[in-house]
Protein backbone atom coordinates (compact mmCIF):
# COMPACT_ATOMS: atom_id res chain seq x y z
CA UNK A 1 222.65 151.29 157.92
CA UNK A 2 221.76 147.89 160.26
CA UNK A 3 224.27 149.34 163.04
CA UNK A 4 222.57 153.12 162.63
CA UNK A 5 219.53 152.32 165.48
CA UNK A 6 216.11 152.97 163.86
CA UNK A 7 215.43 156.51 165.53
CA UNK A 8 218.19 158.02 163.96
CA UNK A 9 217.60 156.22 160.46
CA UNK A 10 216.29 159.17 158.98
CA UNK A 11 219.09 161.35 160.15
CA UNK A 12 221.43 159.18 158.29
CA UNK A 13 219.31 159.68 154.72
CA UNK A 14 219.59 163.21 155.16
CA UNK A 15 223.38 163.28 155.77
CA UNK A 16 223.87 160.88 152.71
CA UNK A 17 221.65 163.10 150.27
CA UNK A 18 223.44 166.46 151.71
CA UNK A 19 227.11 164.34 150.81
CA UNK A 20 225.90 163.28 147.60
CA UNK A 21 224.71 167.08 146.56
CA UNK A 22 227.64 169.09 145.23
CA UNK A 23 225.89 172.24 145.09
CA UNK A 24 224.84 174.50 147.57
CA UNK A 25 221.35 175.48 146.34
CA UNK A 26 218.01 175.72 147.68
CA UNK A 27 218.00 171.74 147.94
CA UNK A 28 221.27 171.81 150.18
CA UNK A 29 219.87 174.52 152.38
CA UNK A 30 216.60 172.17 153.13
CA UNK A 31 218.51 169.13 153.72
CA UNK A 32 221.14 171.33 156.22
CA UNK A 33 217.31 172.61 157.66
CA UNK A 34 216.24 169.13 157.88
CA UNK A 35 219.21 168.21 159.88
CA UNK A 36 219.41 170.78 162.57
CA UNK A 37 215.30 169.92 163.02
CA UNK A 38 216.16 166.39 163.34
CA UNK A 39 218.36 167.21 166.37
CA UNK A 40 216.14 169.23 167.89
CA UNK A 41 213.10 167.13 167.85
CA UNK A 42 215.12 164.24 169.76
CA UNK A 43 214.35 165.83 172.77
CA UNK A 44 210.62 165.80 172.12
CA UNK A 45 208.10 162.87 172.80
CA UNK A 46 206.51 163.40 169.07
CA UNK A 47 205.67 159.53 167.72
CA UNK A 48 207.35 158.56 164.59
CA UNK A 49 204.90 159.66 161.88
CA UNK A 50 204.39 163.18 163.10
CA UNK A 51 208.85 163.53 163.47
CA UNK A 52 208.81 162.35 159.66
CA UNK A 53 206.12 164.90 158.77
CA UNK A 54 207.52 167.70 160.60
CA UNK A 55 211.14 166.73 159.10
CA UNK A 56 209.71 166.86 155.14
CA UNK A 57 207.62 170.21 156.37
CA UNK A 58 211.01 171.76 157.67
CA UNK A 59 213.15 170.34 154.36
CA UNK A 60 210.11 171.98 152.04
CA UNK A 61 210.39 175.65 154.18
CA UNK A 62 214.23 175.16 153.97
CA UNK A 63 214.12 175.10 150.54
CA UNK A 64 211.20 177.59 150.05
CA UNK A 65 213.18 180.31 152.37
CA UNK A 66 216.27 180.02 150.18
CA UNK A 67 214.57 180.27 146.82
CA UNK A 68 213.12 183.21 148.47
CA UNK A 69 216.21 184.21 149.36
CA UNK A 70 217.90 183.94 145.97
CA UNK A 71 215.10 185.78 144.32
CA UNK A 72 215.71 188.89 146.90
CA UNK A 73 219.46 188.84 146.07
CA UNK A 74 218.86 188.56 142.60
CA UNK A 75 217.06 191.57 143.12
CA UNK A 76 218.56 193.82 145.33
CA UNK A 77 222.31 193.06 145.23
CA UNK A 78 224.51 194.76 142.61
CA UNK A 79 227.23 192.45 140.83
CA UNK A 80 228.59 195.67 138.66
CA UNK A 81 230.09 197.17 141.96
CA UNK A 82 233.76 195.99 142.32
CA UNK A 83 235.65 196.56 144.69
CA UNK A 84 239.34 197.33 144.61
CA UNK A 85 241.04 195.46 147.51
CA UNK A 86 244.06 197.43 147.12
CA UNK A 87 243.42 200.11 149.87
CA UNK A 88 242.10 197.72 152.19
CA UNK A 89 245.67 195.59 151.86
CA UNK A 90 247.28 198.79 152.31
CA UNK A 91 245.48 199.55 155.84
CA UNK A 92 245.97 195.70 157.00
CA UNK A 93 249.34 195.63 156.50
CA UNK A 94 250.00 198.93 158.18
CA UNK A 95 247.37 197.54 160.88
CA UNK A 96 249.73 194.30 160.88
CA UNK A 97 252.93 196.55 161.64
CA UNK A 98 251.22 198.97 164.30
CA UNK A 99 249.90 195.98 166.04
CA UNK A 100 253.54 193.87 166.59
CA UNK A 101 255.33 197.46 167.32
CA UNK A 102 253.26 197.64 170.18
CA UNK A 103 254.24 196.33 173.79
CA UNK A 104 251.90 193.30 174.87
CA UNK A 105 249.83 195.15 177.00
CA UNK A 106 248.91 197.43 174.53
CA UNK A 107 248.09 194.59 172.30
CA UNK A 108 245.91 193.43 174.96
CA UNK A 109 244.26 196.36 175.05
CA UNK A 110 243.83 196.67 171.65
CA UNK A 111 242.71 193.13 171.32
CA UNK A 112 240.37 193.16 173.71
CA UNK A 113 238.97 196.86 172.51
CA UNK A 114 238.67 195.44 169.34
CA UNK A 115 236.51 192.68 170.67
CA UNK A 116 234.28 195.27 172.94
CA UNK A 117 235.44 194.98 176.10
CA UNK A 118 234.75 198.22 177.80
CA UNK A 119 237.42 199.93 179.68
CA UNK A 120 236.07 198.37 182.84
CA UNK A 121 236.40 194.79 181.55
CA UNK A 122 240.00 195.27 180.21
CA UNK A 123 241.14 196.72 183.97
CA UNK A 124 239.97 193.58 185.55
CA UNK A 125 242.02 191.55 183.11
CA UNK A 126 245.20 193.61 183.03
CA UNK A 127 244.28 194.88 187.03
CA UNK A 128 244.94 198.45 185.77
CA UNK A 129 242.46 201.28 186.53
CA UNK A 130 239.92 202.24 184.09
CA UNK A 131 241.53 205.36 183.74
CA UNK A 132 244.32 204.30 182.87
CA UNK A 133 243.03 201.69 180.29
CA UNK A 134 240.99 204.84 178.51
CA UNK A 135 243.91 206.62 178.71
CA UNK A 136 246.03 204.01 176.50
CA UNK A 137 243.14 203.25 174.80
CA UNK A 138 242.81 206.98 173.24
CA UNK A 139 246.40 207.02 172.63
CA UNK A 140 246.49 203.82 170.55
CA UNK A 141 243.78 205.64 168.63
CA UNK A 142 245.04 208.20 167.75
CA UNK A 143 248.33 206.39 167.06
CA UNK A 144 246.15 204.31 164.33
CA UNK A 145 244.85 207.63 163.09
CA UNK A 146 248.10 208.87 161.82
């Protein structure tokens, strides 16, 4: 670590403790905490002592919020419901075939629908009028409703 210059020494033990942890746990989620604080401290003028402090404080609540966080999953979320991905193959593949049978500029539309673009967006991209673009838009619903 000589060539590492000394303000960003303790950068560097938090990236080798988060490569040497093979989990991701409570203790990964502080040191990932820890390392997003680091960067945004560099922009302040706090001296040295107060940057470590505030670095172990941030580590400690990174760790703290996940263990909360595990606790609340542990609690609330159900393992016993499975789904079956079976339909949901079914409706991308048929998704998958719709979309390529369509012309580009109804892909485009679609696309862009998809991203939400409003009809007012998608007729400055395509230079269409809006009516038109709602237009195509309800008929490619209603195409993907049958």
């Amino acid at each position: 670590m000589r060539d590492i210059p000394e303000s960003w020494r303790p950068y560097a033990r938090l990236q080798t403790s988060a490569s040497r942890h093979r989990r991701v746990d409570d203790q990964s989620w502080g040191l990932e905490a820890g390392l997003d604080h680091f960067l945004d401290i560099q922009a302040s003028s706090l001296p040295r002592s107060e940057e470590n402090l505030s670095l172990e404080r941030v580590i400690a609540n990174g760790r703290a919020r996940e263990r909360h966080r595990l606790r609340l999953r542990a609690r609330f979320l159900i393992d016993d419901e499975t789904v079956d991905p079976g339909p949901m193959l079914d409706y991308r593949e048929r998704l998958h075939k719709l979309f390529f049978s369509l012309n580009a500029t109804e892909r485009e539309i679609l696309s862009a629908t998809a991203m939400g673009c409003d009809s007012e967006e998608i007729s400055v991209i395509l230079a269409m009028k809006p009516a038109t673009i709602r237009k195509r838009i309800d008929r490619l619903r209603s195409r993907l409703a049958a």
